[in-house]
C-alpha atoms as a PDB file:
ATOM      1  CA  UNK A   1       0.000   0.000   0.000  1.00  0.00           C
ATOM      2  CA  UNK A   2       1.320   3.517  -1.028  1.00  0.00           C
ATOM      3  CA  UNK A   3       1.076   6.538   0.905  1.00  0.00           C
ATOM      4  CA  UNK A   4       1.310   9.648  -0.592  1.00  0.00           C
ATOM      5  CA  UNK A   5       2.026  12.965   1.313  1.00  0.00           C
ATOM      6  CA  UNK A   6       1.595  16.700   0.037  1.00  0.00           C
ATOM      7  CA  UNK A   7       4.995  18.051  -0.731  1.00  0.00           C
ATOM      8  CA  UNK A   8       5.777  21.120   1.286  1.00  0.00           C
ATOM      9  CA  UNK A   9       6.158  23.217  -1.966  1.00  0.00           C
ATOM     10  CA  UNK A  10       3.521  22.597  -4.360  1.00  0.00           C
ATOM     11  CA  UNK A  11       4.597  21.491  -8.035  1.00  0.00           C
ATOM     12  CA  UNK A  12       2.963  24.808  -9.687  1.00  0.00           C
ATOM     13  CA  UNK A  13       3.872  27.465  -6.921  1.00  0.00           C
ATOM     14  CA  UNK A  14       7.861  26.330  -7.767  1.00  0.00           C
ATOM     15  CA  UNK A  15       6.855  26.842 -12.217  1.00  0.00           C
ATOM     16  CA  UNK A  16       5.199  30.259 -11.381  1.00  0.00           C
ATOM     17  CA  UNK A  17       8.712  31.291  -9.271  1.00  0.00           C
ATOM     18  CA  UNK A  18      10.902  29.802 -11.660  1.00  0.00           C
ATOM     19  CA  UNK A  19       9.299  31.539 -14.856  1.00  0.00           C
ATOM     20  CA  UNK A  20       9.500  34.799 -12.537  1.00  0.00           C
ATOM     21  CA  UNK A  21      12.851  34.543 -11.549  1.00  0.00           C
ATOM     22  CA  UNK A  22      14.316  33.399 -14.985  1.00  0.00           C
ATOM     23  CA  UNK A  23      11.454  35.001 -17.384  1.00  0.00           C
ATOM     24  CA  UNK A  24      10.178  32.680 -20.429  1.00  0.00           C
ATOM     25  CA  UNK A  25      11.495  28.910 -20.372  1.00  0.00           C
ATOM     26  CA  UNK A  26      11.044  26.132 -23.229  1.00  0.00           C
ATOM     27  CA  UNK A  27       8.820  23.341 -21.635  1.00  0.00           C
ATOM     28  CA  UNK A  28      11.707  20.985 -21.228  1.00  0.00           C
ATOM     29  CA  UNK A  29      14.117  23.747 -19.432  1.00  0.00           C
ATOM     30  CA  UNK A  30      11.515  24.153 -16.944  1.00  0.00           C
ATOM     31  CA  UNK A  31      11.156  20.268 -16.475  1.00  0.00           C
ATOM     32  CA  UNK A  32      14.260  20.272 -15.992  1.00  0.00           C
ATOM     33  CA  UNK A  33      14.400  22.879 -12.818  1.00  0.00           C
ATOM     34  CA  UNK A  34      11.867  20.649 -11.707  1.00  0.00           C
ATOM     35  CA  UNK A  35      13.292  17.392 -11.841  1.00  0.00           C
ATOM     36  CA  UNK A  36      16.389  18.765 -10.293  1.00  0.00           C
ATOM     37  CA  UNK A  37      14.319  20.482  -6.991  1.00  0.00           C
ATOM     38  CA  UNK A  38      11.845  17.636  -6.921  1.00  0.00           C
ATOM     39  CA  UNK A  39      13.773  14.362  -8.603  1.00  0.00           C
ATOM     40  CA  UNK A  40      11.139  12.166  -8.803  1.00  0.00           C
ATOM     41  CA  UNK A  41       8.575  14.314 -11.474  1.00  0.00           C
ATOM     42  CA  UNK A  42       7.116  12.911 -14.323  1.00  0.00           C
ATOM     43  CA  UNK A  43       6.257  14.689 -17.772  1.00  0.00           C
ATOM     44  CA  UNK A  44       2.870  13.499 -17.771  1.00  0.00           C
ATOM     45  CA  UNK A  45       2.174  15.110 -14.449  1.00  0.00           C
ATOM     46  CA  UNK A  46       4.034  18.272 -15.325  1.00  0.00           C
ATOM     47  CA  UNK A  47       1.916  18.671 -18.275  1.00  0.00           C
ATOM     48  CA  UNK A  48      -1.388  18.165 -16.566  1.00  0.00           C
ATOM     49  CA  UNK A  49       0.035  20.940 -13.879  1.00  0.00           C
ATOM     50  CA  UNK A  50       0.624  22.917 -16.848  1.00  0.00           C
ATOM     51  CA  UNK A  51      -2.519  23.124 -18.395  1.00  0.00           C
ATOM     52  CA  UNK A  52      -4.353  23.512 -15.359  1.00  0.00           C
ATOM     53  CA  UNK A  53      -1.976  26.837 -14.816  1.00  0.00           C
ATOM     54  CA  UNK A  54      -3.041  27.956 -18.437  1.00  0.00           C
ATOM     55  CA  UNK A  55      -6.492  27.494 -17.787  1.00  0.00           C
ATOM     56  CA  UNK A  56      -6.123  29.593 -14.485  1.00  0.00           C
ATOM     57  CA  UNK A  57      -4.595  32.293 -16.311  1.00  0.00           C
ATOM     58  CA  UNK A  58      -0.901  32.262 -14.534  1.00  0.00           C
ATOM     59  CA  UNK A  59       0.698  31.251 -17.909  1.00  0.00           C
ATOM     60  CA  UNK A  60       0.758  30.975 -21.289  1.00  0.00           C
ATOM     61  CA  UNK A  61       2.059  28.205 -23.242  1.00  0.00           C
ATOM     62  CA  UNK A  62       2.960  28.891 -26.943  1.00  0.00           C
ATOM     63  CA  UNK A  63       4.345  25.713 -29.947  1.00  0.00           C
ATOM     64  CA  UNK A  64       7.499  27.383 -30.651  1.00  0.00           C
ATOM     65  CA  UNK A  65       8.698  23.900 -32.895  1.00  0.00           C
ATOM     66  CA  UNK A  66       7.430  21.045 -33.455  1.00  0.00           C
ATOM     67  CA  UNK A  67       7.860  18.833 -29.982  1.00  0.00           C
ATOM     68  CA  UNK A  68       9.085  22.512 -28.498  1.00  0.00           C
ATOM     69  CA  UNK A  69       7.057  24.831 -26.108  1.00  0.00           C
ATOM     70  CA  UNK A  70       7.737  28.314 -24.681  1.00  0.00           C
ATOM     71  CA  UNK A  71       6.166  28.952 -21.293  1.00  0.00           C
ATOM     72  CA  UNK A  72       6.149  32.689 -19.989  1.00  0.00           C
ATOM     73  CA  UNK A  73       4.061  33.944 -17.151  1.00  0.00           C
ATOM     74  CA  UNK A  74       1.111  36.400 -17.471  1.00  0.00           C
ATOM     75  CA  UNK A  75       1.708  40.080 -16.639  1.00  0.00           C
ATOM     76  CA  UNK A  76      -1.221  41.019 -14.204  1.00  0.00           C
ATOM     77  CA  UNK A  77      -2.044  44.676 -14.838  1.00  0.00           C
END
C-alpha cells in the first residue's frame, strides 16, 4: 500500500517562481528545474500541472517547434 504525502512546496507554486525569476522557459528547461528540486517528477504530471496553470490564467504556453514549447508567465495589470 502507497502513501502519498503533500509536498511542502507545491509542483505549480515552484513553475510560477521559476518563470518569474528566470522570465520565459522552453517546456523541457523548466522540467528540468523541476526534476532537479523535486527528482522524482514525471512529464505526464508536469503537463497536466501545466494546463491547469493555463487554464487559471498564470501562464501561457505557446508551440514554438514542433515537440518545443515556450512557457512565460502572465503580466497582471
Amino acid at each position: 500500500m502507497s502513501i502519498k504525502t503533500w509536498k511542502p512546496h507545491p509542483i505549480d507554486l515552484a513553475i510560477v517562481e521559476s518563470l518569474e525569476r528566470k522570465g520565459a522557459l522552453t517546456d523541457i528547461e523548466l522540467f528540468d528545474l523541476l526534476r532537479g528540486r523535486y527528482g522524482s517528477v514525471g512529464f505526464g504530471s508536469f503537463n497536466r500541472v501545466l494546463m491547469r496553470l493555463e487554464i487559471e490564467g498564470k501562464v501561457h504556453v505557446s508551440s514554438l517547434i514542433k515537440g518545443k514549447r515556450r512557457v512565460e508567465l502572465v503580466k497582471k495589470e
